[in-house]
Every structure is written in structure tokens, then in C-alpha cells.
N, C-alpha and C. Protein backbone atom coordinates (compact mmCIF):
# COMPACT_ATOMS: atom_id res chain seq x y z
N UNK A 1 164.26 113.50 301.53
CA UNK A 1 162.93 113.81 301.09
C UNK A 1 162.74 113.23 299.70
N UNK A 2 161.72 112.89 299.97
CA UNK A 2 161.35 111.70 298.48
C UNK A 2 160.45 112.98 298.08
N UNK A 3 160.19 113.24 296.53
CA UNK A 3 159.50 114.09 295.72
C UNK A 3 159.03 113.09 294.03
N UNK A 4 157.54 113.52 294.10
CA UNK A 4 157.40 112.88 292.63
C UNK A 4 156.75 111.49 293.15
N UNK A 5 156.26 110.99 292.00
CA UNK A 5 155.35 109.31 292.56
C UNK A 5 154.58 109.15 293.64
N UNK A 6 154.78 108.34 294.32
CA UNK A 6 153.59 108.42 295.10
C UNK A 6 154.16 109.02 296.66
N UNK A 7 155.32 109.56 296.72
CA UNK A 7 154.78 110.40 297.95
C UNK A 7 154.46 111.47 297.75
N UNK A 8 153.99 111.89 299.26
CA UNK A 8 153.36 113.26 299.76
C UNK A 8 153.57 114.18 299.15
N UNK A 9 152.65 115.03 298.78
CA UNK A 9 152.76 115.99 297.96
C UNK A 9 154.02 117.41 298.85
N UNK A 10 154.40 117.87 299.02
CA UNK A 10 155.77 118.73 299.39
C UNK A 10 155.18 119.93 298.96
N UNK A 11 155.24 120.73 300.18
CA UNK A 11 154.85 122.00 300.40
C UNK A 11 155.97 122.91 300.42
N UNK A 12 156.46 123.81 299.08
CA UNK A 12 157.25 124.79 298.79
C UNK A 12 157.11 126.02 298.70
N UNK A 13 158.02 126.69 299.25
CA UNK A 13 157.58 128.06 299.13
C UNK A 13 159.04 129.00 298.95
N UNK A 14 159.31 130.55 298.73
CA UNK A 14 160.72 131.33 298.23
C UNK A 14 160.39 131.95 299.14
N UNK A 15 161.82 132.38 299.60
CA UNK A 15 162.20 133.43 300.73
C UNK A 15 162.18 134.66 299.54
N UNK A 16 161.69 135.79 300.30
CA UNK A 16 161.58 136.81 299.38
C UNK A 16 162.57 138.35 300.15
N UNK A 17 163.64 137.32 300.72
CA UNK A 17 164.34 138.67 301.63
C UNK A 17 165.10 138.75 300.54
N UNK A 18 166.37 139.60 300.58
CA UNK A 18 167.75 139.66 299.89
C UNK A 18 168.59 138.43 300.51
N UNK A 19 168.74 137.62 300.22
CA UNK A 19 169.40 136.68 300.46
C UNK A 19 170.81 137.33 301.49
N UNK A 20 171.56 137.61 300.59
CA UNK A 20 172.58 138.50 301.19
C UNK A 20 172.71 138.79 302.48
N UNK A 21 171.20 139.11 302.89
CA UNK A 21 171.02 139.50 304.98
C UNK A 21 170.70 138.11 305.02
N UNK A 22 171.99 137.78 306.02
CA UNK A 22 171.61 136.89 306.17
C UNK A 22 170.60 136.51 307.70
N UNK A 23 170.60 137.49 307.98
CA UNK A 23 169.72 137.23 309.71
C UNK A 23 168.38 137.82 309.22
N UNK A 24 168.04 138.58 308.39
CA UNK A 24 166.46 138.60 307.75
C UNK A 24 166.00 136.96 306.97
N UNK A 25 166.87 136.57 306.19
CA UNK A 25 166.54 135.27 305.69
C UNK A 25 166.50 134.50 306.60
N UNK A 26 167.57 134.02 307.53
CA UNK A 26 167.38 133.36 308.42
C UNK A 26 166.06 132.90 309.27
N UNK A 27 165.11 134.52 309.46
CA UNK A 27 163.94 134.80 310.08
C UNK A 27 163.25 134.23 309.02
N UNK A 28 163.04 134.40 307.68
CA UNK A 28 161.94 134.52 307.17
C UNK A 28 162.05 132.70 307.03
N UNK A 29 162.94 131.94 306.93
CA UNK A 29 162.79 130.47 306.84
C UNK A 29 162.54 129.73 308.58
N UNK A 30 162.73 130.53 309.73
CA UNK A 30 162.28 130.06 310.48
C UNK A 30 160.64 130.15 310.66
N UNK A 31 160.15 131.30 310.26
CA UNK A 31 158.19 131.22 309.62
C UNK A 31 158.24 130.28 308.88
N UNK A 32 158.83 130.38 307.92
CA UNK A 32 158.48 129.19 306.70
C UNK A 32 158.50 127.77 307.49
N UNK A 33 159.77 127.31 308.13
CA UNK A 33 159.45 125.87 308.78
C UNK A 33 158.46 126.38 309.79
N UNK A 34 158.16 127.02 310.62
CA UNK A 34 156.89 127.50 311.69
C UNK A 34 155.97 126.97 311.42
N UNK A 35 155.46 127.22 309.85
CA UNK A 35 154.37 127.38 308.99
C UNK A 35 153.78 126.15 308.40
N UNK A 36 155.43 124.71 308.34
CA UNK A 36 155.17 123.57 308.18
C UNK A 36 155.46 123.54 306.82
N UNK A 37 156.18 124.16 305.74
CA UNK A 37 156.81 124.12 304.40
C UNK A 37 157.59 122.66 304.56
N UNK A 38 157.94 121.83 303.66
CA UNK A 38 158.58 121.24 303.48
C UNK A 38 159.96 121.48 302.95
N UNK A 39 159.96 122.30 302.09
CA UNK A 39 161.39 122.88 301.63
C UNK A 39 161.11 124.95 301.03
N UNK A 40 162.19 124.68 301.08
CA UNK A 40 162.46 126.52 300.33
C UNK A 40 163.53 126.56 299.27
N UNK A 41 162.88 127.53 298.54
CA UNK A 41 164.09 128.06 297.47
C UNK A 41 164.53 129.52 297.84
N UNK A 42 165.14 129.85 297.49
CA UNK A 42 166.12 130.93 298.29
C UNK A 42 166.95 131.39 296.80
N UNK A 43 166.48 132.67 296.13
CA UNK A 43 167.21 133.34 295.01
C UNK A 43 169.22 133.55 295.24
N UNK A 44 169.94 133.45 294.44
CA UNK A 44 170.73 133.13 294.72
C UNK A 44 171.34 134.17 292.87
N UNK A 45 171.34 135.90 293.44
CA UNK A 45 171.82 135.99 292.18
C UNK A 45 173.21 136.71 292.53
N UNK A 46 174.11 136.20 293.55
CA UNK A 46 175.38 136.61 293.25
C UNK A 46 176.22 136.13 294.24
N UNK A 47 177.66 136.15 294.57
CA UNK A 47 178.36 135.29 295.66
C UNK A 47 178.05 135.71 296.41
N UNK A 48 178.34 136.93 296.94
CA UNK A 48 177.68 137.41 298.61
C UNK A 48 176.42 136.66 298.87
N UNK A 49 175.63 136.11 297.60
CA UNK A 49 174.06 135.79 298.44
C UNK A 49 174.46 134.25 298.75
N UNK A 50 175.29 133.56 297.78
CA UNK A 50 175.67 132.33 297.81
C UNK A 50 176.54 131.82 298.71
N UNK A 51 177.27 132.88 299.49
CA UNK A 51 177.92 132.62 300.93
C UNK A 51 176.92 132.41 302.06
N UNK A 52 175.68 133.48 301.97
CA UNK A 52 175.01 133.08 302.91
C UNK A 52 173.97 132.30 302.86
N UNK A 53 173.74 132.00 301.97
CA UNK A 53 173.03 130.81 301.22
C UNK A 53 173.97 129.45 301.90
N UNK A 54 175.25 129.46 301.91
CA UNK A 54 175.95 128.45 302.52
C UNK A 54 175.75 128.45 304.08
N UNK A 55 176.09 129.54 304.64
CA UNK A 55 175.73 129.61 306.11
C UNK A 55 174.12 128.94 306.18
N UNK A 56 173.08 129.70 305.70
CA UNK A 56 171.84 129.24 305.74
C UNK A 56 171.45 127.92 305.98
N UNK A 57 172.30 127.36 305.20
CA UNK A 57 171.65 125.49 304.76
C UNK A 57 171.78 124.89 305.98
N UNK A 58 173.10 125.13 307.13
CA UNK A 58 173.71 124.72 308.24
C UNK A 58 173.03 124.99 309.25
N UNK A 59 171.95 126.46 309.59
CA UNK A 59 171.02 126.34 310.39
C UNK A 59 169.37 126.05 310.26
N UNK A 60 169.10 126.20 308.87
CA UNK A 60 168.11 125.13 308.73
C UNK A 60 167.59 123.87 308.73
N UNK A 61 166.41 123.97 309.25
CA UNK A 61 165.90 122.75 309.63
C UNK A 61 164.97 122.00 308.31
N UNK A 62 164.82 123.05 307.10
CA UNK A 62 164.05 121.70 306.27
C UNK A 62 165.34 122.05 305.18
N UNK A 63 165.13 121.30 303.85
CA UNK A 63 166.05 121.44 303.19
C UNK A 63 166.19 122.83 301.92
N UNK A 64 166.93 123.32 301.71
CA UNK A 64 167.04 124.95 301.04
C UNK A 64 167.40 124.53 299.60
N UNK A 65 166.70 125.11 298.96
CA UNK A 65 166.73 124.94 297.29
C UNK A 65 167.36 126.08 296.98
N UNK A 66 168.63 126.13 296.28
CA UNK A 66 169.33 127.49 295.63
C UNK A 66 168.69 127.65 294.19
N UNK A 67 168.02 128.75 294.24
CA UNK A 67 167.41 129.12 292.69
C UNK A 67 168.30 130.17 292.05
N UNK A 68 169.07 129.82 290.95
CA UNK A 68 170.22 130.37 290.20
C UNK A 68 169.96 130.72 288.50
N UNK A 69 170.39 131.23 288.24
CA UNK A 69 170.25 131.67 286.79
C UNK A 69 171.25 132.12 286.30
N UNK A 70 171.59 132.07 284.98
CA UNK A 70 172.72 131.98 284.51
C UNK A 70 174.18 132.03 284.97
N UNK A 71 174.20 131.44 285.72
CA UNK A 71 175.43 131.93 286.80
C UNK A 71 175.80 129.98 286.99
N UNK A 72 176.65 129.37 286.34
CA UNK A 72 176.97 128.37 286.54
C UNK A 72 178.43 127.88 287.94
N UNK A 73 178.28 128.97 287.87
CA UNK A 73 179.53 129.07 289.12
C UNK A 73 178.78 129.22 290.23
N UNK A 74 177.44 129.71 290.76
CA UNK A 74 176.95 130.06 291.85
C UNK A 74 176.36 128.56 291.74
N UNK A 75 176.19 128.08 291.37
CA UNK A 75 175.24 126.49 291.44
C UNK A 75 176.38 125.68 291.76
N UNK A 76 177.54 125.62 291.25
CA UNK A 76 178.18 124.64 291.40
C UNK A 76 178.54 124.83 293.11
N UNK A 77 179.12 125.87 293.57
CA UNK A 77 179.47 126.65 294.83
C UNK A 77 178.17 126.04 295.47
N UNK A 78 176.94 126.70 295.16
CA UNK A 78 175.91 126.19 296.45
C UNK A 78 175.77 124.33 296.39
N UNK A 79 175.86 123.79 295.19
CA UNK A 79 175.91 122.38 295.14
C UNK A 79 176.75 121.76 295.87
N UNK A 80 178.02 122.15 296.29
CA UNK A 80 179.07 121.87 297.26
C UNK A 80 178.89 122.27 298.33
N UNK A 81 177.92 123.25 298.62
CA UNK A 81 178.14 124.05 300.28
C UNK A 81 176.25 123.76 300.10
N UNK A 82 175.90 122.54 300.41
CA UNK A 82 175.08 122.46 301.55
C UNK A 82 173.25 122.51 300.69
N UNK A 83 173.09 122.93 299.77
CA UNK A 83 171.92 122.98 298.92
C UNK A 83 171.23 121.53 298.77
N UNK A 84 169.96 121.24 299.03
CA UNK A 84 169.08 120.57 299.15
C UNK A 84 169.09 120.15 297.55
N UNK A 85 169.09 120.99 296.61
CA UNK A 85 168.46 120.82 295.37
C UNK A 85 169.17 122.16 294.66
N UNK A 86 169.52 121.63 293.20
CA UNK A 86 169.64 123.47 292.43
C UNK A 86 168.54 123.69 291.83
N UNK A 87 167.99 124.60 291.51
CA UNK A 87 167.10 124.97 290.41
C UNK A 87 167.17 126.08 289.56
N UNK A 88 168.06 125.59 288.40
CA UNK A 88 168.18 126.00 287.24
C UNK A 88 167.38 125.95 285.97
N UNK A 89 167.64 127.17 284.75
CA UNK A 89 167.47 127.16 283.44
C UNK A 89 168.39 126.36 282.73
N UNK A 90 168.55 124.87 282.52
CA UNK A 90 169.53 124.08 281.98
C UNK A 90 169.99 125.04 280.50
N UNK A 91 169.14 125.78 280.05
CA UNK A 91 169.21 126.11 278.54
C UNK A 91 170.71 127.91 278.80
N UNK A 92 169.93 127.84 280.07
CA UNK A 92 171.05 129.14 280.10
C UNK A 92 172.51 128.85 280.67
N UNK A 93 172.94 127.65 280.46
CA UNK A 93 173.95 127.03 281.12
C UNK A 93 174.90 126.28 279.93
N UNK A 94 176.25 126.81 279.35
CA UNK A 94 177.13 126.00 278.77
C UNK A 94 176.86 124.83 278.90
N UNK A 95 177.15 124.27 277.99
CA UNK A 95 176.71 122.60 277.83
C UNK A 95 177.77 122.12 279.14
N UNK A 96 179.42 122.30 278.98
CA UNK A 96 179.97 121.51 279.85
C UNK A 96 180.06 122.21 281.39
N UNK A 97 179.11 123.31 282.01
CA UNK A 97 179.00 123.58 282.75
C UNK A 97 177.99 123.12 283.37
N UNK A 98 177.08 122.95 282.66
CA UNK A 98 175.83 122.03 283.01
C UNK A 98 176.39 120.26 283.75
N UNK A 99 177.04 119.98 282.07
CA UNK A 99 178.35 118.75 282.83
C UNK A 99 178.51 118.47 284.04
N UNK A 100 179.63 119.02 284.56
CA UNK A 100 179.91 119.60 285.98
C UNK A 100 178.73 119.90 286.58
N UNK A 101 178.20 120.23 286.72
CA UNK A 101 177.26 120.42 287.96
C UNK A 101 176.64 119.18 288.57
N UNK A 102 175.91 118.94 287.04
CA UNK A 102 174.82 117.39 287.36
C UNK A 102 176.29 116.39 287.93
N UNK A 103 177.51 115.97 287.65
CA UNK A 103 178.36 115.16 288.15
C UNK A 103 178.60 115.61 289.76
N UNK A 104 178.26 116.70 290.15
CA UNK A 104 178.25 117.25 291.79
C UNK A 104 177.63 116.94 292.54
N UNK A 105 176.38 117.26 291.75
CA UNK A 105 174.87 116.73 292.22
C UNK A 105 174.26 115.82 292.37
């Protein structure tokens, strides 16, 4: 998926389950592609959510954005297991953790 310039503008939207269930999320991103979203972000504030955040990416059909916050270990983890995109606070992130990530990514 191309984003930015001149393509198509990309229709986003957040799962607003607990990440964590993962068969409620599951549901709520099969509406979301139903619905014709282009991508999702999916909150991601601890490992249990970031395990199924990993399962997730594998049965979705558009691509899953992990939205993380201060947690440079949960970004790097979803950056390796399957995440479309991270979306982070660069400012709340150790300089050489930040490092590491963008070199993943």
C-alpha cells in the first residue's frame, strides 16, 4: 500500500476492542474490512495484547497498524511479528531504542 503523494487517499480506522480478546478483535476488523477500510490500528498497550496483535496480522486481510506508546519493546516485537506499520510517539522513545526499531522497520 502506497500512502502520501498522489495516491488514493486510505481509509483508516482503530479497533476499539481490548486487543487482548483476541476473537472480539478479530470480529471487529472483519466489519472494518466489510466496511472497505483500507488499514487499522489496533492499541497495543501490553504483551498479552502484542501476542495477539501477532496472531491478528496472519488472519487479516488489510494491513494492521500497531499503535504503541512508550513501550519500545512492544513495537519492536510487533515490527517483527507481522505489523503493517508502527505508530509511535518518537519523543517517548530512548534515542537508541528508537535506533533499533526504525533499522527493523
Amino acid at each position: 500500500m502506497v500512502l502520501g503523494g498522489d495516491a488514493k487517499i486510505a481509509v483508516q480506522t482503530m479497533t476499539k476492542t481490548d486487543t487482548r480478546d483476541f476473537t472480539k478483535t478479530e470480529r471487529q476488523i472483519r466489519r472494518i474490512e466489510k466496511a472497505g477500510a483500507d488499514l487499522c490500528r489496533v492499541a497495543i498497550p501490553d504483551f498479552a495484547a502484542a501476542e495477539s496483535f501477532a496472531k491478528l496480522t496472519k488472519v487479516a486481510k488489510i494491513p494492521l497498524v500497531a499503535d504503541i506508546h512508550f513501550n519500545p519493546n512492544l513495537a519492536t516485537f510487533c515490527a517483527e511479528n507481522g505489523a503493517a506499520k508502527i505508530r509511535i510517539n518518537p519523543g517517548n522513545f530512548p534515542r537508541d531504542s528508537l535506533k533499533k526499531l526504525v533499522k527493523i522497520c
